[in-house]
Each structure stands twice: as C-alpha cells, then as structure tokens.
Protein backbone atom coordinates (compact mmCIF):
# COMPACT_ATOMS: atom_id res chain seq x y z
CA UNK A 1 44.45 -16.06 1.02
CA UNK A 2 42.33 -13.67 -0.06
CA UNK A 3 39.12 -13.57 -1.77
CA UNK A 4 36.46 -11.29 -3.71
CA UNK A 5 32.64 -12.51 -2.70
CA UNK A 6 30.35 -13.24 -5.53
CA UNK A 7 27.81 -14.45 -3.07
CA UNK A 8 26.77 -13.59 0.34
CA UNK A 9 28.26 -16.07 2.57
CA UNK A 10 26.77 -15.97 6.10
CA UNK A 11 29.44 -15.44 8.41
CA UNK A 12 31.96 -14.17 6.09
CA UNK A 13 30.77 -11.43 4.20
CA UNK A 14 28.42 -9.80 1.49
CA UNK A 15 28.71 -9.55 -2.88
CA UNK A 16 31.61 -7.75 -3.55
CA UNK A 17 33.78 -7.93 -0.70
CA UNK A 18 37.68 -9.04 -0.04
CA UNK A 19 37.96 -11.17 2.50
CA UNK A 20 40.95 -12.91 4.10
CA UNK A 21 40.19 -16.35 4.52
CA UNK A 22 42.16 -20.11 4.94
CA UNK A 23 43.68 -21.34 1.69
CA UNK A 24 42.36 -24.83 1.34
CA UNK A 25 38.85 -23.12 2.80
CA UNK A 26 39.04 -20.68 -0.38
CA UNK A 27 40.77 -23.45 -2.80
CA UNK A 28 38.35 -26.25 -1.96
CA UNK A 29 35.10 -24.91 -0.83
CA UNK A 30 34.15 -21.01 -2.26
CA UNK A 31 36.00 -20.98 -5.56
CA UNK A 32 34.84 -24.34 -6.74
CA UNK A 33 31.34 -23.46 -5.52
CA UNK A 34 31.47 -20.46 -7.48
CA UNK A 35 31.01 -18.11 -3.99
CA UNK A 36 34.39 -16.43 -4.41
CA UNK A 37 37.48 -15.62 -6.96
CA UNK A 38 40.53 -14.95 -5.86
CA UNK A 39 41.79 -11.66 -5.35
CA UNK A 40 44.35 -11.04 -7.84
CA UNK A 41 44.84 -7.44 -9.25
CA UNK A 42 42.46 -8.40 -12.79
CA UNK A 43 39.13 -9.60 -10.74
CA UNK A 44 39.64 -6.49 -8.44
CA UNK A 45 39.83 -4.43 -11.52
CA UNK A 46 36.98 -6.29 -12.86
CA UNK A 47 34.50 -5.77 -9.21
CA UNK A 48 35.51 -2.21 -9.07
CA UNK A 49 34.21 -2.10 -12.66
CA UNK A 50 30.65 -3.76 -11.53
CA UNK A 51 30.28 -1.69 -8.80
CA UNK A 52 30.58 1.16 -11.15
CA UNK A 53 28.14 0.03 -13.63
CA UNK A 54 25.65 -1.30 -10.94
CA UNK A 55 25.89 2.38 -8.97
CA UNK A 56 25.43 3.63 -12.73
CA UNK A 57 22.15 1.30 -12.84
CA UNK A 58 20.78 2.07 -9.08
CA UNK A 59 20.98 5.84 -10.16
CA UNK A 60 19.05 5.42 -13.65
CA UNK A 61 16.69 3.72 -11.65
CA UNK A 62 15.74 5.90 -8.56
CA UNK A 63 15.66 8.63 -11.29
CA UNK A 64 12.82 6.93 -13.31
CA UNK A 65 11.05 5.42 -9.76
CA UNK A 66 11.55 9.54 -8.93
CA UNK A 67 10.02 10.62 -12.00
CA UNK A 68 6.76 7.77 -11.98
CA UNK A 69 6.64 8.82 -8.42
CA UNK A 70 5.71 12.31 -9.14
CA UNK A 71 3.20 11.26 -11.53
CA UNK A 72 1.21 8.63 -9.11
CA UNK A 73 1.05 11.12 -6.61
CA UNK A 74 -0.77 13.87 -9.61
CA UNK A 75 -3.60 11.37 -9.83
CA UNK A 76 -6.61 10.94 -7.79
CA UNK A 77 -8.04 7.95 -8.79
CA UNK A 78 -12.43 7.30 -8.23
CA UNK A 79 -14.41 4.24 -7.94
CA UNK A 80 -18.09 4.12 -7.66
CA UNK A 81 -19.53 0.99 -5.74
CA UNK A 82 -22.71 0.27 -4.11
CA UNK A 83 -22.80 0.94 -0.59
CA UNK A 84 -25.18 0.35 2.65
CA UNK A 85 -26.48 3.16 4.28
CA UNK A 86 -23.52 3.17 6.99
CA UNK A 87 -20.92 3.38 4.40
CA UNK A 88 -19.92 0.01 3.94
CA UNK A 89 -19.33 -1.46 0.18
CA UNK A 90 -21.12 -4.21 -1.05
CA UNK A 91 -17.75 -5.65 -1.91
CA UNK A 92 -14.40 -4.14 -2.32
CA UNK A 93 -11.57 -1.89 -3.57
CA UNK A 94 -8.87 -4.01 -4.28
CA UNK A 95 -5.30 -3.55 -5.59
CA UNK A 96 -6.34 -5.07 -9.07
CA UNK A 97 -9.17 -2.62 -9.47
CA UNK A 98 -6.74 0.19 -8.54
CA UNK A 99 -3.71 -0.84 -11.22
CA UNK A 100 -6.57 -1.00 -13.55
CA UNK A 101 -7.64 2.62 -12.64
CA UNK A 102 -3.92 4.11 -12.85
CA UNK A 103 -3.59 2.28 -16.73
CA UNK A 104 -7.20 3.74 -17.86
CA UNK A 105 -4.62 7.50 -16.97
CA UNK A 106 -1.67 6.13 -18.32
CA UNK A 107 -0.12 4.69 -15.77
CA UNK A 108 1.61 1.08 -15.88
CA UNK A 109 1.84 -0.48 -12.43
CA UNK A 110 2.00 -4.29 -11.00
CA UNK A 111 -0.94 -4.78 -9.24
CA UNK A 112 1.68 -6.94 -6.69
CA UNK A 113 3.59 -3.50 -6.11
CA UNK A 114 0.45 -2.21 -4.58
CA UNK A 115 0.64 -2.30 -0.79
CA UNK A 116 -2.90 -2.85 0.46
CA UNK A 117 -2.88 -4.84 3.43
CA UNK A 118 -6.85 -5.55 3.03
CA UNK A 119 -8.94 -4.37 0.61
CA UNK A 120 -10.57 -0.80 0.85
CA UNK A 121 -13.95 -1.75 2.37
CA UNK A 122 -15.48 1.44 2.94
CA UNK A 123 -16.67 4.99 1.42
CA UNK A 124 -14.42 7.92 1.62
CA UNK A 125 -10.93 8.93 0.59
CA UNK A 126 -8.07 6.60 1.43
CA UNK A 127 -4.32 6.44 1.09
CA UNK A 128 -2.78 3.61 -0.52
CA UNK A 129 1.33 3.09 -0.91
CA UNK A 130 2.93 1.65 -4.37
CA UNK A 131 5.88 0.32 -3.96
CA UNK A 132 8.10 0.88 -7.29
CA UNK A 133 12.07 0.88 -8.03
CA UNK A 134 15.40 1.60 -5.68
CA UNK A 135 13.02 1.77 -2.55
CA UNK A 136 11.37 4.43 -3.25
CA UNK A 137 7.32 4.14 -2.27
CA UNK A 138 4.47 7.08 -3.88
CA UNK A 139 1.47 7.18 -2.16
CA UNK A 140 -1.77 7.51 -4.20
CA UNK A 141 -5.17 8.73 -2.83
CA UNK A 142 -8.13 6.68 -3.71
CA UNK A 143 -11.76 8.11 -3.69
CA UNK A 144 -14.34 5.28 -2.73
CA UNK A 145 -17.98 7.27 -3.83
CA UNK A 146 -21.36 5.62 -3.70
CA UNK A 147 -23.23 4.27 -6.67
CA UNK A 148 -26.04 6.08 -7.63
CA UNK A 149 -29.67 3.46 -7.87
C-alpha cells in the first residue's frame, strides 16, 4: 500500500513523502492517526500543490530575511555604560538592551532571535549574530563606550 506522510514518522520517512508500507500497518495505525493518506492520484495532486505553495512561501521569506538582513548589518548600534578602569562594565550589554537599540533606528527584532551566548561584559566593539527567517543569520556590530562622570 502506499502512502503520502503528513508527519515525520521515525523510521519511515519525512512530511510529504510516498512511502510503500503494509496495508493493515497503513489502514490501522497512520491513517487513523492522522500520520498518512493514502496515495491515490487526488492527495498526490493535492501534496504536489503544498509543496508548491510552501516553496512559494520559503522564497517570500528568505527574500524579506535578505532584505532585513542588509539593513541590520547598515547599523552600528552604541551603548554608553559605566566602566572600571580595566574596561570592565559595571553591568551588562544584553540582548534586550540591543533589540531595544535596533527599534529606537527602526528596526523590529525579537530580543529571543538575538544570539548572545553571555552578555557583552566589556568595552570595545563586538559582533553579535541575529538570527531571523529561512536560516539566514546578519551579524550586527555593537559599540560598548564608557560613560562619561
């Protein structure tokens, strides 16, 4: 019997796939659990259809991450924090300060999308990655300056 995958089943296959499987396996297990269809000629119609739209989608998408992509890496964003004499902050850069700093120049981003393993704990220029839409990651450099007493 064969089947169309609306699920990834581990150890048969991925979303979208026809696979050839046992008939009462199909009947009684994935179709009723809603992890397969069968593969007649109107649900391959129908997948071929999806995969169309969703490539449609995926494309839109990288196209907009390319385009917001371009415009993190324009920016140079500045923070001003008190500092020791050494260079170290008395506290922190984190990811919340720096979504905050990308909206004041028009920027929208999650603070979760950030990537900042720990925060920025020192003066000086620093690169930080954003990680936005279709995989695609823009890497924004953040200036760390000392407050003036």
């Amino acid at each position: 019997m064969d089947i169309i995958l609306t699920e990834n089943v581990k150890g048969l296959g991925t979303i979208g796939e026809v696979v050839k499987v046992k008939p009462g396996y199909g009947r009684n297990y994935l179709v009723p659990q809603g992890l397969a269809v069968e593969a007649n000629d109107r649900n391959i119609n129908e997948m071929k259809h999806h995969r169309r739209q969703l490539t449609h989608k995926a494309e839109k998408l990288s196209k907009e991450a390319a385009d917001v992509k371009a415009r993190i890496e324009a920016v140079e964003c500045s923070f001003t924090h008190k500092a020791s004499d050494e260079g170290k902050l008395f506290g922190s850069v984190t990811s919340m300060e720096i979504a905050e700093g990308l909206a004041a120049k028009g920027i929208e981003i999650d603070r979760r999308k950030i990537l900042l393993d720990q925060p920025i704990k020192e003066l000086g220029v620093h690169e930080v990655e954003i990680k936005l839409n279709a995989g695609v990651n823009a890497t924004i450099k953040i200036n760390v300056l000392r407050a003036e007493a």
